[in-house]
Structure formats: structure tokens, C-alpha cells
N, C-alpha and C. Protein backbone atom coordinates (compact mmCIF):
# COMPACT_ATOMS: atom_id res chain seq x y z
N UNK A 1 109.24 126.94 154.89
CA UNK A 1 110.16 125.99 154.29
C UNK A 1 109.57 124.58 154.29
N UNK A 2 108.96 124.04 155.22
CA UNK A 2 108.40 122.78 155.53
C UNK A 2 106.98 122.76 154.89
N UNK A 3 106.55 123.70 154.36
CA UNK A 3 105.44 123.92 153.35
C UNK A 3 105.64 123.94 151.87
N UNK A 4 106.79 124.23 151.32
CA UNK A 4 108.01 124.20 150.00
C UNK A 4 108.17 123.13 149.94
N UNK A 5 109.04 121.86 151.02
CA UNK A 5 109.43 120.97 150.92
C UNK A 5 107.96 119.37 151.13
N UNK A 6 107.04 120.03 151.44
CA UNK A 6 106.24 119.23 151.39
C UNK A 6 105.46 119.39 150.07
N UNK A 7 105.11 120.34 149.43
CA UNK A 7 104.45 120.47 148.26
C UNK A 7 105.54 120.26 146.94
N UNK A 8 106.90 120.14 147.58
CA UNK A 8 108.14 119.45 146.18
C UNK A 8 107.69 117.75 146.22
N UNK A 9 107.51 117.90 147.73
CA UNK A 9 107.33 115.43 147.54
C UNK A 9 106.39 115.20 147.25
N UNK A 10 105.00 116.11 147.07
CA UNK A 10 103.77 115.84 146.96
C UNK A 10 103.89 115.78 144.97
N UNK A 11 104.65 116.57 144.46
CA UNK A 11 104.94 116.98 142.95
C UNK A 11 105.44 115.69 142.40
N UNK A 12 106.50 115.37 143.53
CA UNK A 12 107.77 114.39 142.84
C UNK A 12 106.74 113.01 142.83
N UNK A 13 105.96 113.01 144.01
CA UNK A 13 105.41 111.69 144.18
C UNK A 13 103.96 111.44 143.06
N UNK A 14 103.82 112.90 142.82
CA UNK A 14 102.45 112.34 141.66
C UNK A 14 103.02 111.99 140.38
N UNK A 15 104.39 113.26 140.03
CA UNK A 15 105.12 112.70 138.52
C UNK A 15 105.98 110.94 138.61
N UNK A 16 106.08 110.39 139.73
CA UNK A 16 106.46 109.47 139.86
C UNK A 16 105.39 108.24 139.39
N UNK A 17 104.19 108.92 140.05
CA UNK A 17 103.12 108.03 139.73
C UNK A 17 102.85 107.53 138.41
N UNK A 18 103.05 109.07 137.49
CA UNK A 18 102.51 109.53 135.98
C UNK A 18 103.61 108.44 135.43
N UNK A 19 104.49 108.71 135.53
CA UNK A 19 105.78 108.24 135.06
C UNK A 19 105.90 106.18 134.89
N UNK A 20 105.49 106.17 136.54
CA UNK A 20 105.71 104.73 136.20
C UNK A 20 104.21 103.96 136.10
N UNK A 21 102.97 104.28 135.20
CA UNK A 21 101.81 104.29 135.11
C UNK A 21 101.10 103.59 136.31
N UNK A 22 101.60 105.23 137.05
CA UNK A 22 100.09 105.27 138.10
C UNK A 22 100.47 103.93 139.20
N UNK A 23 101.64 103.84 139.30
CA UNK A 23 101.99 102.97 140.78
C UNK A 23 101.84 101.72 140.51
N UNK A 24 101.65 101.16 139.02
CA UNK A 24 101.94 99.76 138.87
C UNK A 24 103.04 99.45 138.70
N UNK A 25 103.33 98.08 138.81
CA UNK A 25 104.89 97.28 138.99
C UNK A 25 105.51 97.29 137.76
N UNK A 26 106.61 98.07 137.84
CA UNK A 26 107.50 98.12 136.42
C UNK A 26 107.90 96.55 136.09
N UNK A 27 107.60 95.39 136.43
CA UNK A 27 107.17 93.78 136.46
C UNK A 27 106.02 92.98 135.90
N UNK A 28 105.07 93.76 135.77
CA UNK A 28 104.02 93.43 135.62
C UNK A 28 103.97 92.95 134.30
N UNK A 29 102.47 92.60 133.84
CA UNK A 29 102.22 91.76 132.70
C UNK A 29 102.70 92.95 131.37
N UNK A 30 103.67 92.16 130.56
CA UNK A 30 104.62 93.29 129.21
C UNK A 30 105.34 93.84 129.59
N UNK A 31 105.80 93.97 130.88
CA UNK A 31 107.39 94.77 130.98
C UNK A 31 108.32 93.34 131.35
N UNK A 32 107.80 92.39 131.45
CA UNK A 32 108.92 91.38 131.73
C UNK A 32 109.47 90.62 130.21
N UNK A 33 108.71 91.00 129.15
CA UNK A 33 109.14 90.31 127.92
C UNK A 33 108.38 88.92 127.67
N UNK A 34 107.34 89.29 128.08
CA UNK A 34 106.41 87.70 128.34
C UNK A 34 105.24 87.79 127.66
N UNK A 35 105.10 89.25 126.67
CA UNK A 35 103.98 89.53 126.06
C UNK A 35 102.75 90.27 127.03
N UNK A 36 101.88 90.17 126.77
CA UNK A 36 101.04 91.34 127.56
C UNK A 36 100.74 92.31 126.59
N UNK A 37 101.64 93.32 127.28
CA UNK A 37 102.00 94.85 126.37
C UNK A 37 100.72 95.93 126.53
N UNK A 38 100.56 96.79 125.92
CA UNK A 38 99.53 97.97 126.14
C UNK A 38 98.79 97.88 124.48
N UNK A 39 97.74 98.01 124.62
CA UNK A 39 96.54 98.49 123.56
C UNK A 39 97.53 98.89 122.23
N UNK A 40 98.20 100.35 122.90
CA UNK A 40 98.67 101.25 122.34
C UNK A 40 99.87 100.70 121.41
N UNK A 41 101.06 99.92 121.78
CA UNK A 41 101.82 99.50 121.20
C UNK A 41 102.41 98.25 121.21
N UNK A 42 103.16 98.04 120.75
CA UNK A 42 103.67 96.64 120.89
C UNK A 42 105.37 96.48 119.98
N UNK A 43 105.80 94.61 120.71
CA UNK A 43 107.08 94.65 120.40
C UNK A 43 106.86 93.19 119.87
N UNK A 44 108.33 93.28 119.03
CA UNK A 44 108.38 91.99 118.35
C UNK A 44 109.13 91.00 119.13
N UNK A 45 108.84 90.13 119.29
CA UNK A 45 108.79 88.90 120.69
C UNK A 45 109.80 88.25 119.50
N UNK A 46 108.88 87.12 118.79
CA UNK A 46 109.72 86.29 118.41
C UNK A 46 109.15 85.66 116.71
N UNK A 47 110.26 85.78 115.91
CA UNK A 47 110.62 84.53 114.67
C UNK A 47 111.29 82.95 114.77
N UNK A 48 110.18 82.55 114.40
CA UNK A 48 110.34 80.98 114.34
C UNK A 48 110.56 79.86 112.17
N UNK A 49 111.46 79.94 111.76
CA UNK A 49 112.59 79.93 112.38
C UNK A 49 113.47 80.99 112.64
N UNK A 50 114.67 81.09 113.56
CA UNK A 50 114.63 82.30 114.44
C UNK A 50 116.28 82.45 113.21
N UNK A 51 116.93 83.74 113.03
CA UNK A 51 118.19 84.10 112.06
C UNK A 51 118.98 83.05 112.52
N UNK A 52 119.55 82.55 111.48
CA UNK A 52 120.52 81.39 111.35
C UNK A 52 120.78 80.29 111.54
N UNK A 53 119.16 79.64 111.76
CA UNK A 53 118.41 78.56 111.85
C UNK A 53 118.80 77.66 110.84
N UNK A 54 119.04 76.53 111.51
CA UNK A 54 119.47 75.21 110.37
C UNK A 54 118.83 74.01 110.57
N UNK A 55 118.62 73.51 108.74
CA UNK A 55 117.97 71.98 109.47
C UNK A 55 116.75 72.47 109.73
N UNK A 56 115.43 73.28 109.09
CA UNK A 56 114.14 73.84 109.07
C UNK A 56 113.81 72.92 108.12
N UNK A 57 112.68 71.95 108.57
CA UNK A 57 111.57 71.20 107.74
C UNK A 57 111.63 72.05 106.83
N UNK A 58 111.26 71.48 105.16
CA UNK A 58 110.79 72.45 104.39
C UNK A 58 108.87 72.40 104.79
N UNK A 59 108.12 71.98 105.39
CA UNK A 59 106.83 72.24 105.38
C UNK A 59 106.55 72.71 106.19
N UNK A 60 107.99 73.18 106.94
CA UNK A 60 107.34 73.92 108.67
C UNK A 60 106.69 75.22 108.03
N UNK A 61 105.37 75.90 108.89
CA UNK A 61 104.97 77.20 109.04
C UNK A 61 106.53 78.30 109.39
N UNK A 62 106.08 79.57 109.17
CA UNK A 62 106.82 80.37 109.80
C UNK A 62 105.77 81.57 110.61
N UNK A 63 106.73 81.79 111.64
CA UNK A 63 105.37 82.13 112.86
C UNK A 63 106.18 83.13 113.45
N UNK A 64 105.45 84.36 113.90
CA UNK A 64 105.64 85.96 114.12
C UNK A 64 105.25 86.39 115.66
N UNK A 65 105.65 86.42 116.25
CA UNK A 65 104.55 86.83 117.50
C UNK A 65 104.99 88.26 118.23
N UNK A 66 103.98 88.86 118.45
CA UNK A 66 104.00 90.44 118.87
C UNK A 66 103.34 90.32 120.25
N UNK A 67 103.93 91.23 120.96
CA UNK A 67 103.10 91.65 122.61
C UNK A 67 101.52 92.20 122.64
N UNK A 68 101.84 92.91 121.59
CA UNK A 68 100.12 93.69 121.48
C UNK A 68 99.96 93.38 120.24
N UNK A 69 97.75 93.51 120.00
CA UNK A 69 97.78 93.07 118.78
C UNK A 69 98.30 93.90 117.56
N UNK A 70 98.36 93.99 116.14
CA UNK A 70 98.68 94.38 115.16
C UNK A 70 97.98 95.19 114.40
N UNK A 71 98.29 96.24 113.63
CA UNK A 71 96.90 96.64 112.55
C UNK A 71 97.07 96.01 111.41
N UNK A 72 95.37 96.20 111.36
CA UNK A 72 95.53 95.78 109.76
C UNK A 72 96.09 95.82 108.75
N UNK A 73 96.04 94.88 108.11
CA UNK A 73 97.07 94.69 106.83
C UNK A 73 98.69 94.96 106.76
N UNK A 74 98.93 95.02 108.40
CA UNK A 74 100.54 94.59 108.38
C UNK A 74 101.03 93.61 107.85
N UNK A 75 100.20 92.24 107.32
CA UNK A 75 100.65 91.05 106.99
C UNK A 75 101.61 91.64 105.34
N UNK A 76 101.37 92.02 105.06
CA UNK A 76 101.70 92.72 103.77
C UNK A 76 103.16 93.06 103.79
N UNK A 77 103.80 93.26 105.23
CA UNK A 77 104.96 93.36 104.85
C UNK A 77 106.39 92.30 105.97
N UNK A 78 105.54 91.13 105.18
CA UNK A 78 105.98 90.14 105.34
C UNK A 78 106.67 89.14 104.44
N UNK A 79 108.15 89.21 103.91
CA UNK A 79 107.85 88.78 102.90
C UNK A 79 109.23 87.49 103.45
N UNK A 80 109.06 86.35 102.36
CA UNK A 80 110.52 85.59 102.33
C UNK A 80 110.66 85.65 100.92
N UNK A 81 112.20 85.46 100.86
CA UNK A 81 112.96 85.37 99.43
C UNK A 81 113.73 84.00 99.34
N UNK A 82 113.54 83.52 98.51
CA UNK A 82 115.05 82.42 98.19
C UNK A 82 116.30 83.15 98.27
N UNK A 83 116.93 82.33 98.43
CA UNK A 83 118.95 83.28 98.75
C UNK A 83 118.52 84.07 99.53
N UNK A 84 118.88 85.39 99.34
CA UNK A 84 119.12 86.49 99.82
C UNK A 84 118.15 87.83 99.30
N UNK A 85 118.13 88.78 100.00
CA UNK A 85 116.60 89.67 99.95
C UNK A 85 116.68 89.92 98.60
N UNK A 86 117.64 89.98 97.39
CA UNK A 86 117.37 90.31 96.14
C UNK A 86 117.17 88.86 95.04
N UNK A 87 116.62 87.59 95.69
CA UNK A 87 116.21 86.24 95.43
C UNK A 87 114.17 86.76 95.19
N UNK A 88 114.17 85.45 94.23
CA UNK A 88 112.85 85.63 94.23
C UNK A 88 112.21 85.40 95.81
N UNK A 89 110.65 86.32 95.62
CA UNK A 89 109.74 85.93 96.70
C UNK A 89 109.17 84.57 96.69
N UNK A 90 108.93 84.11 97.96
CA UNK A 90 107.97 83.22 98.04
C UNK A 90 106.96 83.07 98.02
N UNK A 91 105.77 83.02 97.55
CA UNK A 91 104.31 82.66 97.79
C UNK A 91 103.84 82.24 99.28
N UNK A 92 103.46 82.59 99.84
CA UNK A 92 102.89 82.53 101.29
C UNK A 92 101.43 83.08 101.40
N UNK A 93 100.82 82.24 102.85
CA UNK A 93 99.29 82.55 102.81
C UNK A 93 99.83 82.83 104.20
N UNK A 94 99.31 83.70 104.61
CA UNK A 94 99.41 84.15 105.80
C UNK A 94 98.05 84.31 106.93
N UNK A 95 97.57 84.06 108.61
CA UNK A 95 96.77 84.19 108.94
C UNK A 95 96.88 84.57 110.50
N UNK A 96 96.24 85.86 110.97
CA UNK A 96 96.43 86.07 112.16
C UNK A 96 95.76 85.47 113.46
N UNK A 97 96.54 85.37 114.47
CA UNK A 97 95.75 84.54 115.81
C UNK A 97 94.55 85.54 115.87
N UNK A 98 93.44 85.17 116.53
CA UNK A 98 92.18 85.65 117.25
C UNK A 98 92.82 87.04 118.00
N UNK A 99 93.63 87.15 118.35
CA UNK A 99 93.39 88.53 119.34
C UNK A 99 94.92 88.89 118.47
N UNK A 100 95.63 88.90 117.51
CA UNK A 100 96.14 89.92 116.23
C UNK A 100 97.89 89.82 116.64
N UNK A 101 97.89 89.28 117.72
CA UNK A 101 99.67 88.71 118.27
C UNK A 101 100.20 87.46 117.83
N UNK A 102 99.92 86.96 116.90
CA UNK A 102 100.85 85.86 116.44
C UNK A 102 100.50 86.14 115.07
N UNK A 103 101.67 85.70 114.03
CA UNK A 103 101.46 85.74 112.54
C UNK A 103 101.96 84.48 111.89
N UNK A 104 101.09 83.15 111.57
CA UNK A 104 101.55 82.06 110.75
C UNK A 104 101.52 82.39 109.64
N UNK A 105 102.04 81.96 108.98
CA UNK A 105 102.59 82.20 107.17
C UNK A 105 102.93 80.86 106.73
N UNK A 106 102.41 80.14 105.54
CA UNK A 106 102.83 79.04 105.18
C UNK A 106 102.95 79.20 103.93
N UNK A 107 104.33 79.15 103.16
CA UNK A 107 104.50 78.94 102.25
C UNK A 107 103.58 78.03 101.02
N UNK A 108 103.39 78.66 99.64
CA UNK A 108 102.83 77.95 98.95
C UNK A 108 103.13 76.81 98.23
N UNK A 109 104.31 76.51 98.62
CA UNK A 109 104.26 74.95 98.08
C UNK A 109 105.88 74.75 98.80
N UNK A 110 105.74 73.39 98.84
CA UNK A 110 107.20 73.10 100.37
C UNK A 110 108.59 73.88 99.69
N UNK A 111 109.43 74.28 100.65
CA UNK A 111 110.19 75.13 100.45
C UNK A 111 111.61 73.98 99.94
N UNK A 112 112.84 74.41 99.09
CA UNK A 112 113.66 73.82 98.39
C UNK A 112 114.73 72.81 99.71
N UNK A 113 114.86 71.94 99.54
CA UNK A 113 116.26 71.58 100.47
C UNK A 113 117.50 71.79 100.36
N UNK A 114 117.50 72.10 101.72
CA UNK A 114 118.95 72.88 101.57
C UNK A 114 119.55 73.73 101.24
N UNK A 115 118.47 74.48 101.03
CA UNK A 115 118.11 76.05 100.63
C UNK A 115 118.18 77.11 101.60
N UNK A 116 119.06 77.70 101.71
CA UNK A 116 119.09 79.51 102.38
C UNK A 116 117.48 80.24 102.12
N UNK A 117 117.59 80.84 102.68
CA UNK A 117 116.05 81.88 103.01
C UNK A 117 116.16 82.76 103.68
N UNK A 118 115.27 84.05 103.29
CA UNK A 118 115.26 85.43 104.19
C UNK A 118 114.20 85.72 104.15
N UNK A 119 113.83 85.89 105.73
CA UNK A 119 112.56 86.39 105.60
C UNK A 119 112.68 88.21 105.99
N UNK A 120 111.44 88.79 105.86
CA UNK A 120 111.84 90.16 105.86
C UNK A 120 110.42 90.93 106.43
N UNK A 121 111.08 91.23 107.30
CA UNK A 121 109.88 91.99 107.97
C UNK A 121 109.75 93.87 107.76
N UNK A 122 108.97 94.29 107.46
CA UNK A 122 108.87 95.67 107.56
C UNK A 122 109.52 96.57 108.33
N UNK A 123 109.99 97.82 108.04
CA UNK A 123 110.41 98.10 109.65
C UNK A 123 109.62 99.37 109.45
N UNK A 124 108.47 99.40 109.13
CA UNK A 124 107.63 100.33 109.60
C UNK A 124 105.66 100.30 110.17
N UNK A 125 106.07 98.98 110.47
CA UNK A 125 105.17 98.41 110.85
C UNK A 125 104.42 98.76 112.26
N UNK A 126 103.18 98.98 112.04
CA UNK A 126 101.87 99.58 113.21
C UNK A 126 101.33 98.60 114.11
N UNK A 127 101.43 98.81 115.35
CA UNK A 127 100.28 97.94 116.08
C UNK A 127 98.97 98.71 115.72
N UNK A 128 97.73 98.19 116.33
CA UNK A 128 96.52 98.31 116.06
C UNK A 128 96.32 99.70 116.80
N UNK A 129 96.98 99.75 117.54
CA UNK A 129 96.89 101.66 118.21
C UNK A 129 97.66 102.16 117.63
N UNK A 130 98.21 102.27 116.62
CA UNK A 130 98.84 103.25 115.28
C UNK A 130 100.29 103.65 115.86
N UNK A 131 100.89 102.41 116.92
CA UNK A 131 102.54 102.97 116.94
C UNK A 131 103.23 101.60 116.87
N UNK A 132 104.09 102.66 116.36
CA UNK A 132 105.63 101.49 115.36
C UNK A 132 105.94 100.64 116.42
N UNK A 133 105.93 99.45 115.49
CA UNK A 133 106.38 98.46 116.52
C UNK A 133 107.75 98.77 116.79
N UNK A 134 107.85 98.05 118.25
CA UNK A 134 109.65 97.99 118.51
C UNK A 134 110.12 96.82 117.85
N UNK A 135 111.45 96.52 117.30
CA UNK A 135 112.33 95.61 116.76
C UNK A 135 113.26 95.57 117.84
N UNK A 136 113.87 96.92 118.26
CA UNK A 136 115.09 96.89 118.60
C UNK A 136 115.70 95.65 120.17
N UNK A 137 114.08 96.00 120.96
CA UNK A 137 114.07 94.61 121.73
C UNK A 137 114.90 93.30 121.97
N UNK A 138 114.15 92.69 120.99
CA UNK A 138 114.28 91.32 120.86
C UNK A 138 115.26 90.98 119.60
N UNK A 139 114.92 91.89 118.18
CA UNK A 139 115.16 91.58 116.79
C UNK A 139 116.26 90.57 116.82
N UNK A 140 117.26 91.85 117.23
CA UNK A 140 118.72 91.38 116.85
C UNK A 140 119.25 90.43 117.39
N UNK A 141 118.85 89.79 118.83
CA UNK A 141 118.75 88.65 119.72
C UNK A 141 118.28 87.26 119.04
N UNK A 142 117.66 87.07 117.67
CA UNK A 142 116.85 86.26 117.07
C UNK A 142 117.40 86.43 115.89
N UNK A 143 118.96 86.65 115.89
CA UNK A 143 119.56 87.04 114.50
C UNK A 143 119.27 87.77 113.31
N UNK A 144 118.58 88.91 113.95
CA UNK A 144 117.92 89.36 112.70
C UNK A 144 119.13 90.44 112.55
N UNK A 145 118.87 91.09 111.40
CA UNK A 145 120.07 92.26 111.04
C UNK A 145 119.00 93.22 110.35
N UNK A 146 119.54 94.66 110.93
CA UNK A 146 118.25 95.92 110.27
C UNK A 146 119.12 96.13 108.80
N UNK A 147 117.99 95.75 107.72
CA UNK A 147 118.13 96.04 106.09
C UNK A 147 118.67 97.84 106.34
N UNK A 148 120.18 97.79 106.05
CA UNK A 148 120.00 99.30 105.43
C UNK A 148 120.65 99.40 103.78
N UNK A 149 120.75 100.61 103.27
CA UNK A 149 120.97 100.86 101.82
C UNK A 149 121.86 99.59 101.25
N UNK A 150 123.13 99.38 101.34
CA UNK A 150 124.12 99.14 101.21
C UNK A 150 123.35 97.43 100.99
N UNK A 151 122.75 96.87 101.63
CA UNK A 151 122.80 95.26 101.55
C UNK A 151 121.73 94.97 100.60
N UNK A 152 120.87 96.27 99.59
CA UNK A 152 120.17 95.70 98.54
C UNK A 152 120.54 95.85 97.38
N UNK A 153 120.54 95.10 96.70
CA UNK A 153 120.79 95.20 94.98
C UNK A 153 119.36 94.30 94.46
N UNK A 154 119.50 95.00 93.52
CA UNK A 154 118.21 94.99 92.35
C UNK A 154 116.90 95.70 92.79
N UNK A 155 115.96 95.21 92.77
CA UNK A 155 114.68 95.29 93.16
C UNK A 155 113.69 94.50 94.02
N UNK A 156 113.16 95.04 94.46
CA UNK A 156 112.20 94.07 95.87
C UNK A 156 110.36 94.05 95.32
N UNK A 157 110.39 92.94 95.23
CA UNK A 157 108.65 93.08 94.77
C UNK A 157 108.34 93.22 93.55
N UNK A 158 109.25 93.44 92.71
CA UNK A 158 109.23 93.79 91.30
C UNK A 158 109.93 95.63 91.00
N UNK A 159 110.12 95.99 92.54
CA UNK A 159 110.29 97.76 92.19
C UNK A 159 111.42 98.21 93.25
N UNK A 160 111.81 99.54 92.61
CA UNK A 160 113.14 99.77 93.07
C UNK A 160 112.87 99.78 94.69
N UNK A 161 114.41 99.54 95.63
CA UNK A 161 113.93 99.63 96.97
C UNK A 161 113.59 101.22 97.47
N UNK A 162 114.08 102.00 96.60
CA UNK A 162 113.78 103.55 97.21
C UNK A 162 112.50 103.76 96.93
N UNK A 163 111.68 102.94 96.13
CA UNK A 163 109.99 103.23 95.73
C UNK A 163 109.09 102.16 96.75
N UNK A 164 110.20 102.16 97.74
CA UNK A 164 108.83 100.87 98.49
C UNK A 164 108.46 102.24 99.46
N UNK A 165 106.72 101.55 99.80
CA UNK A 165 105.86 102.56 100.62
C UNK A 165 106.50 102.47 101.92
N UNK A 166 105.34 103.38 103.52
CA UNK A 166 106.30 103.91 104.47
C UNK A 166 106.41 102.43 105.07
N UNK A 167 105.42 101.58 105.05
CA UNK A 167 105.22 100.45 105.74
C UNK A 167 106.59 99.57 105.90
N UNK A 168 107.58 99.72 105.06
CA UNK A 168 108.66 99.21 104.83
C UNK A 168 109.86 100.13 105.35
N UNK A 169 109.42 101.20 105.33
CA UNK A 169 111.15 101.85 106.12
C UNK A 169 110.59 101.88 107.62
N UNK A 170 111.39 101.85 108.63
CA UNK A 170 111.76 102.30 110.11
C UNK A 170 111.97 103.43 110.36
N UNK A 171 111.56 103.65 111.38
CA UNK A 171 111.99 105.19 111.61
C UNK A 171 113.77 105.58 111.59
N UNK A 172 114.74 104.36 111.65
CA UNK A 172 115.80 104.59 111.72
C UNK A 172 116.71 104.57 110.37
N UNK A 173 115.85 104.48 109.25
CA UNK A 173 116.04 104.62 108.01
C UNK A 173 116.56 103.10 107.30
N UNK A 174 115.91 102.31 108.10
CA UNK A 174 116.38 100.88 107.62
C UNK A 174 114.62 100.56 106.91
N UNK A 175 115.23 99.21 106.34
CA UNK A 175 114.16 98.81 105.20
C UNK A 175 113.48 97.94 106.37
N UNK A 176 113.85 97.42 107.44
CA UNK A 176 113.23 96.70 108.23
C UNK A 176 114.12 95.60 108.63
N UNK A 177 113.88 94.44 109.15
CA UNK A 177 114.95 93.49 109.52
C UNK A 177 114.52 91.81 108.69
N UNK A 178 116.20 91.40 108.17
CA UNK A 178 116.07 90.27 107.68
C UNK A 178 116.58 89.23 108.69
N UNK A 179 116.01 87.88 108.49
CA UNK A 179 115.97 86.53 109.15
C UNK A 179 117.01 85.78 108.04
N UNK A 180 118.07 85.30 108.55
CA UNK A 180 117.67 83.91 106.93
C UNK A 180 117.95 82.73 107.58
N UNK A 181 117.52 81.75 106.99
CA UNK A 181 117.43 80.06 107.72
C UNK A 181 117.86 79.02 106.44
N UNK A 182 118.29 78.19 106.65
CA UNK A 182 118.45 76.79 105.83
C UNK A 182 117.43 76.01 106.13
N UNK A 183 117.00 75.08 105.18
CA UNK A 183 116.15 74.42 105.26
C UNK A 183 117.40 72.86 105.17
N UNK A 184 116.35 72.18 105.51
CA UNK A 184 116.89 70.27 105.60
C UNK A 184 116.80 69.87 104.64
């Protein structure tokens, strides 16, 4: 019995290990929300300006920041609209930090005053180790709201929203999450 019960704590104590990776501090650098994060994936930290932001310079940047870095050519599904997500797009140049966790975007020519705006992020978007970023985190904390069917009319990009690629749906069947801000 004392040979049973020692080879159950010896089990419990290695899946414990596995579990909470290998005896590091569930504290440590990316589990506190402070960025860090693993190779493998990553979460969306923060939008600047953040949902329902008022009184935004029209020449401010708008700036993205993720825990881990990003893959390529996520910038792509980044978009802002005037009004509301079925408003024209904006023209934006977009450029990633050195190590792929921050995303500046500057509009191509100063944005309208006193103007509403949505910005719109993908919700099927990859870190650089090929898994979906998290939204659910932070998103909605930063006023964002997950795009589902019901809140689009017309077309996005020039094409219907049921013809946008995967980069744009979530695994939870949303189009991804919108921001919107006023400008000054």
C-alpha cells in the first residue's frame, strides 16, 4: 500500500510539474499581464486609442501591442474606417517594433475632427508560432466589442463580409473586434 501511495505522489507530482511548466511560478514573466509571453503564442495587451476614447489628436499614431511577437503579414488585418465598420477605410502605413510586439499605424493624411472611428482588428490573427492570438484577455477591457453577423451591413474592403479570408474570422465565429474613438 505504501508503495501504491508513493508511486500515486510521485505521478501527481511530475503531472503537476508538466502542468504548471516544469515548476516555474504561475507569476512569472507573461502570466502577470505585463507582456513576456511564450515563443508559441501570444495576447493582445493593448489599443491606443483604447474603445471610446475622446478628444484623440487627429495626428496621433495608433499603436497595438502583443505579449509575443506576431507573424507575418498580420498587419493586413488591421484596418480603421470613418463612422462605423461599414464607413470608408482609412489609408494607413503601418510598422512593426524590432522584436514583432508592438504595431504603429499612422494614418495617411490627419484624421477628420470630431470624427467617430473604428478600428478593426482581425480575429483570426497568428503569433509568429502559428497560434491565434487571445483577444478575450484584455479586448473587451479596452472597449472593444467582438464583430459578429448582425453589426455589418454592406461590404468591408470593397467585398462581401462572408468572402473575407480566415485571417479575419475568430475561432468564435466573430469577424474580430472593433475599437471606435473620436477625434478633437
Amino acid at each position: 500500500m505504501t508503495k501504491w501511495i508513493g508511486g500515486l505522489a510521485t505521478l501527481f507530482a511530475a503531472t503537476l510539474g508538466v502542468a504548471c511548466g516544469g515548476g516555474s511560478s504561475m507569476t512569472g514573466s507573461g502570466m502577470d499581464g505585463s507582456g513576456g509571453g511564450t515563443s508559441a503564442g501570444a495576447v493582445f495587451m493593448s489599443v491606443s486609442p483604447a474603445g471610446g476614447a475622446t478628444e484623440m489628436a487627429v495626428g496621433s499614431p495608433i499603436t497595438f501591442r502583443f505579449s509575443g511577437a506576431m507573424g507575418a503579414g498580420m498587419e493586413q488585418y488591421f484596418d480603421l474606417h470613418m463612422g462605423d465598420l461599414s464607413g470608408a477605410e482609412v489609408a494607413m502605413s503601418c510598422a512593426w517594433s524590432a522584436d514583432r510586439t508592438q504595431l504603429t499605424c499612422t494614418p495617411g493624411s490627419p484624421l477628420a475632427s470630431r470624427t467617430t472611428y473604428a478600428i478593426h482588428l482581425g480575429g483570426g490573427m497568428m503569433s509568429a508560432g502559428g497560434v491565434a492570438v487571445d483577444y478575450t484577455t484584455y479586448g473587451p477591457g479596452m472597449g472593444g466589442q467582438w464583430i459578429m453577423g448582425g453589426m455589418m451591413t454592406g461590404t468591408h474592403g470593397g467585398m462581401a463580409w462572408g468572402m473575407m479570408g480566415s485571417g479575419w474570422r475568430n475561432a468564435n465565429g466573430s469577424y474580430g473586434m472593433v475599437f471606435t474613438f473620436t477625434t478633437a
